[in-house]
Protein backbone atom coordinates (compact mmCIF):
# COMPACT_ATOMS: atom_id res chain seq x y z
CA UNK A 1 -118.55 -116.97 157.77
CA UNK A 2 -116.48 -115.88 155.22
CA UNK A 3 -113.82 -118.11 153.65
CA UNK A 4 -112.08 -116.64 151.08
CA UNK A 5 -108.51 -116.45 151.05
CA UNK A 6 -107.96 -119.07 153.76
CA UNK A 7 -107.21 -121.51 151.26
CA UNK A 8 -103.28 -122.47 150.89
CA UNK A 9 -101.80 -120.79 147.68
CA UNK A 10 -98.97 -121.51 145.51
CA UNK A 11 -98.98 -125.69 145.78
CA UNK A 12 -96.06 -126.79 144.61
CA UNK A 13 -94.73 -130.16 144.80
CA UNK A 14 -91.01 -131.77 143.22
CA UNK A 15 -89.82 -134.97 143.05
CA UNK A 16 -85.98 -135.26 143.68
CA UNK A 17 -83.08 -137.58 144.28
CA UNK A 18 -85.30 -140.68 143.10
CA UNK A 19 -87.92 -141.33 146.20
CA UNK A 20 -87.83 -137.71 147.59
CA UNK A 21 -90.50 -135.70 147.61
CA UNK A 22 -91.17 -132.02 147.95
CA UNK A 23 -94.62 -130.12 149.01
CA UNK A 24 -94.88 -126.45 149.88
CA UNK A 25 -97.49 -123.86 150.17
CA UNK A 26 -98.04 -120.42 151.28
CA UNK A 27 -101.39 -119.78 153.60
CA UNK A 28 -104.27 -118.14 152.59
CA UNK A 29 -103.82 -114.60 152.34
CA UNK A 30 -106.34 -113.81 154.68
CA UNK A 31 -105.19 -116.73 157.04
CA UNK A 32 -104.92 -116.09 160.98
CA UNK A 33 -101.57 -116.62 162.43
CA UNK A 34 -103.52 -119.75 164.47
CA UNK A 35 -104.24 -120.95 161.45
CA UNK A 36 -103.79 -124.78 160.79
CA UNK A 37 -102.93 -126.75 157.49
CA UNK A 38 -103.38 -130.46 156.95
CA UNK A 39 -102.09 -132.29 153.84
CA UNK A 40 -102.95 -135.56 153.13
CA UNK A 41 -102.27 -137.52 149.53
CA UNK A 42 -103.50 -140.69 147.87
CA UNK A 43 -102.55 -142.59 144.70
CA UNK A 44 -105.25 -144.52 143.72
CA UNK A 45 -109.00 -143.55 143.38
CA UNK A 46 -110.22 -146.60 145.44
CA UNK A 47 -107.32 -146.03 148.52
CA UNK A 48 -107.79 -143.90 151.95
CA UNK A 49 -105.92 -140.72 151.95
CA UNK A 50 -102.84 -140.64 154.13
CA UNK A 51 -101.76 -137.74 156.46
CA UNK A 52 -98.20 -136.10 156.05
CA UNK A 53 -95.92 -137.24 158.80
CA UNK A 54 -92.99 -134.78 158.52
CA UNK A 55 -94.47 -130.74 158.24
CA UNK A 56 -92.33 -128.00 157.10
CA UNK A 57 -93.34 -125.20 159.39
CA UNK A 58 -93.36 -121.27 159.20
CA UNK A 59 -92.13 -118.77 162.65
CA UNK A 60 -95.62 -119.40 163.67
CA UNK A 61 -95.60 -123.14 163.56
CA UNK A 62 -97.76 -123.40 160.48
CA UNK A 63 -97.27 -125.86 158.45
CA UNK A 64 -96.04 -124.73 155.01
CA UNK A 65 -95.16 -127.64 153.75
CA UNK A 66 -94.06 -131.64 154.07
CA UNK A 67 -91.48 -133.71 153.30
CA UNK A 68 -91.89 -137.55 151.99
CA UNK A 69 -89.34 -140.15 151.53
CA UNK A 70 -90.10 -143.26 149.62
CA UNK A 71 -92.44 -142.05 147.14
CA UNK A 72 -92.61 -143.94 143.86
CA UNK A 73 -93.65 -143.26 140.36
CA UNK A 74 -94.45 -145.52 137.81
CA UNK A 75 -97.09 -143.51 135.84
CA UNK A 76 -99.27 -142.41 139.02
CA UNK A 77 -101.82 -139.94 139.12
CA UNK A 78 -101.50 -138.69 142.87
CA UNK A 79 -104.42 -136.63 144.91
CA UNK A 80 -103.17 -134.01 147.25
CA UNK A 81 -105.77 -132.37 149.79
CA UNK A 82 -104.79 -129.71 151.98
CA UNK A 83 -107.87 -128.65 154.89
CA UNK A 84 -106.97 -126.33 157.54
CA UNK A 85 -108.67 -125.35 160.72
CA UNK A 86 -109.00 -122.36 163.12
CA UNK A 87 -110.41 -122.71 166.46
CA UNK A 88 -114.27 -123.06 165.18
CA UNK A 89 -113.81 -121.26 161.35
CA UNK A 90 -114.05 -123.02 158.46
CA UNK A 91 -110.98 -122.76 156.06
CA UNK A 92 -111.26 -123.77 152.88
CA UNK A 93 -109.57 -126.96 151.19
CA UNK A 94 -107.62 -127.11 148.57
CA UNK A 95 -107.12 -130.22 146.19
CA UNK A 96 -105.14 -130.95 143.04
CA UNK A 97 -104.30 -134.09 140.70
CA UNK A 98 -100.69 -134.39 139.94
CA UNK A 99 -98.90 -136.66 137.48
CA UNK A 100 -95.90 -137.70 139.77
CA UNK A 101 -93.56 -137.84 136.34
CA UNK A 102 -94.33 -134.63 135.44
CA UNK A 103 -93.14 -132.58 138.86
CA UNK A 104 -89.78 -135.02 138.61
CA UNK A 105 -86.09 -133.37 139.17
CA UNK A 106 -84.06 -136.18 137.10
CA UNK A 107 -80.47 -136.52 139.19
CA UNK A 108 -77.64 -135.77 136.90
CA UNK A 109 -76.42 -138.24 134.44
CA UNK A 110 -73.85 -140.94 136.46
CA UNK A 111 -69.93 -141.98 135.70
CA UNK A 112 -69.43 -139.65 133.14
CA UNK A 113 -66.03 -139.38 131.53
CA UNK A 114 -63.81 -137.23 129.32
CA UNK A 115 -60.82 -138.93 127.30
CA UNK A 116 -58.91 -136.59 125.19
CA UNK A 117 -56.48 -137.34 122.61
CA UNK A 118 -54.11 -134.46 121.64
CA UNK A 119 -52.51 -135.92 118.85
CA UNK A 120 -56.19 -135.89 117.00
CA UNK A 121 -57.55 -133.08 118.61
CA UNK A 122 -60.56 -135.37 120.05
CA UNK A 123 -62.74 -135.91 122.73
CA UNK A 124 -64.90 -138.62 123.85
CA UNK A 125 -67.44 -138.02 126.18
CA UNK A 126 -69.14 -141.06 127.82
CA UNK A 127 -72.01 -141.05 130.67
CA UNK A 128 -74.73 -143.33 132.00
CA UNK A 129 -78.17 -142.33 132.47
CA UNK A 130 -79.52 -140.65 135.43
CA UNK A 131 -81.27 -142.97 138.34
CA UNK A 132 -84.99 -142.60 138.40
CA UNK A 133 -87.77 -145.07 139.74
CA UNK A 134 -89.70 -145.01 136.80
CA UNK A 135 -87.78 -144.78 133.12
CA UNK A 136 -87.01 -148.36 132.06
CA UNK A 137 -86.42 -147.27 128.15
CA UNK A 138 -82.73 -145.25 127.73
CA UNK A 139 -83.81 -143.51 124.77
CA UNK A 140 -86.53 -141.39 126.51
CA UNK A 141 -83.35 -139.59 127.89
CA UNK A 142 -82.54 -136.35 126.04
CA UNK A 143 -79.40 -134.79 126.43
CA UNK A 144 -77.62 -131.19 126.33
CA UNK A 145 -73.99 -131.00 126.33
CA UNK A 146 -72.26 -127.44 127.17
CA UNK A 147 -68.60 -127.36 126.71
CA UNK A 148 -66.76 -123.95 127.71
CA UNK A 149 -63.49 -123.28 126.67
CA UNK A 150 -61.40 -122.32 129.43
């Protein structure tokens, strides 16, 4: 039987709000609409994969993509596999390595604060880093400040 394009495309996976994560996909182009896709993800080589528990799904209940809560850092290395099936075809998987850190949406910096003094024309600007499960050092923090005049 032919496989190709039954494999999911476009894997894309971001880590958000600290412990949130983010996984979506678009079927294989030559996909049925009975079509099935499975993800599961480990992060270490020695551990069992484990199955997504919460699927995104598309208008004909495929999944498209998963939602995890929970998910920590550090410097992990994570292994996402996503099979599919179709009553009695083959589809073909799809795996990829992912360094969690690098697919991370940092929140916003916290508490930050304006003072402005008129008489010298100055501004202080103070803020504390953003949360994140993973960053113990403050100086790996880079930081852009826009100001518009209004």
């Amino acid at each position: 039987a032919d496989m190709n394009g039954t494999a999911i495309e476009n894997f894309v996976c971001v880590i958000f709000n600290v412990s949130f994560m983010n996984c979506t996909w678009e079927v294989g182009r030559t996909a049925s609409e009975n079509t099935q896709y499975f993800l599961y993800w480990k992060t270490s080589k020695k551990g069992d994969f484990s199955g997504c528990q919460n699927y995104i799904e598309d208008n004909f209940g495929r999944h498209t993509g998963c939602t995890f809560e929970n998910v920590t850092i550090k410097n992990k290395k994570a292994r996402f596999l996503v099979n599919g099936s179709r009553s009695g075809q083959n589809i073909q998987s799809y795996t990829e390595i992912i360094h969690l850190y690098s697919i991370e949406k940092l929140t916003p910096p916290l508490n930050v604060t304006v003072n402005c003094t008129e008489a010298s024309h100055d501004c202080e600007i103070q803020w504390q880093p953003p949360r994140t499960s993973h960053v113990k050092r403050q100086n790996c923090f880079k930081y852009e400040i826009v100001i518009e005049r209004k």
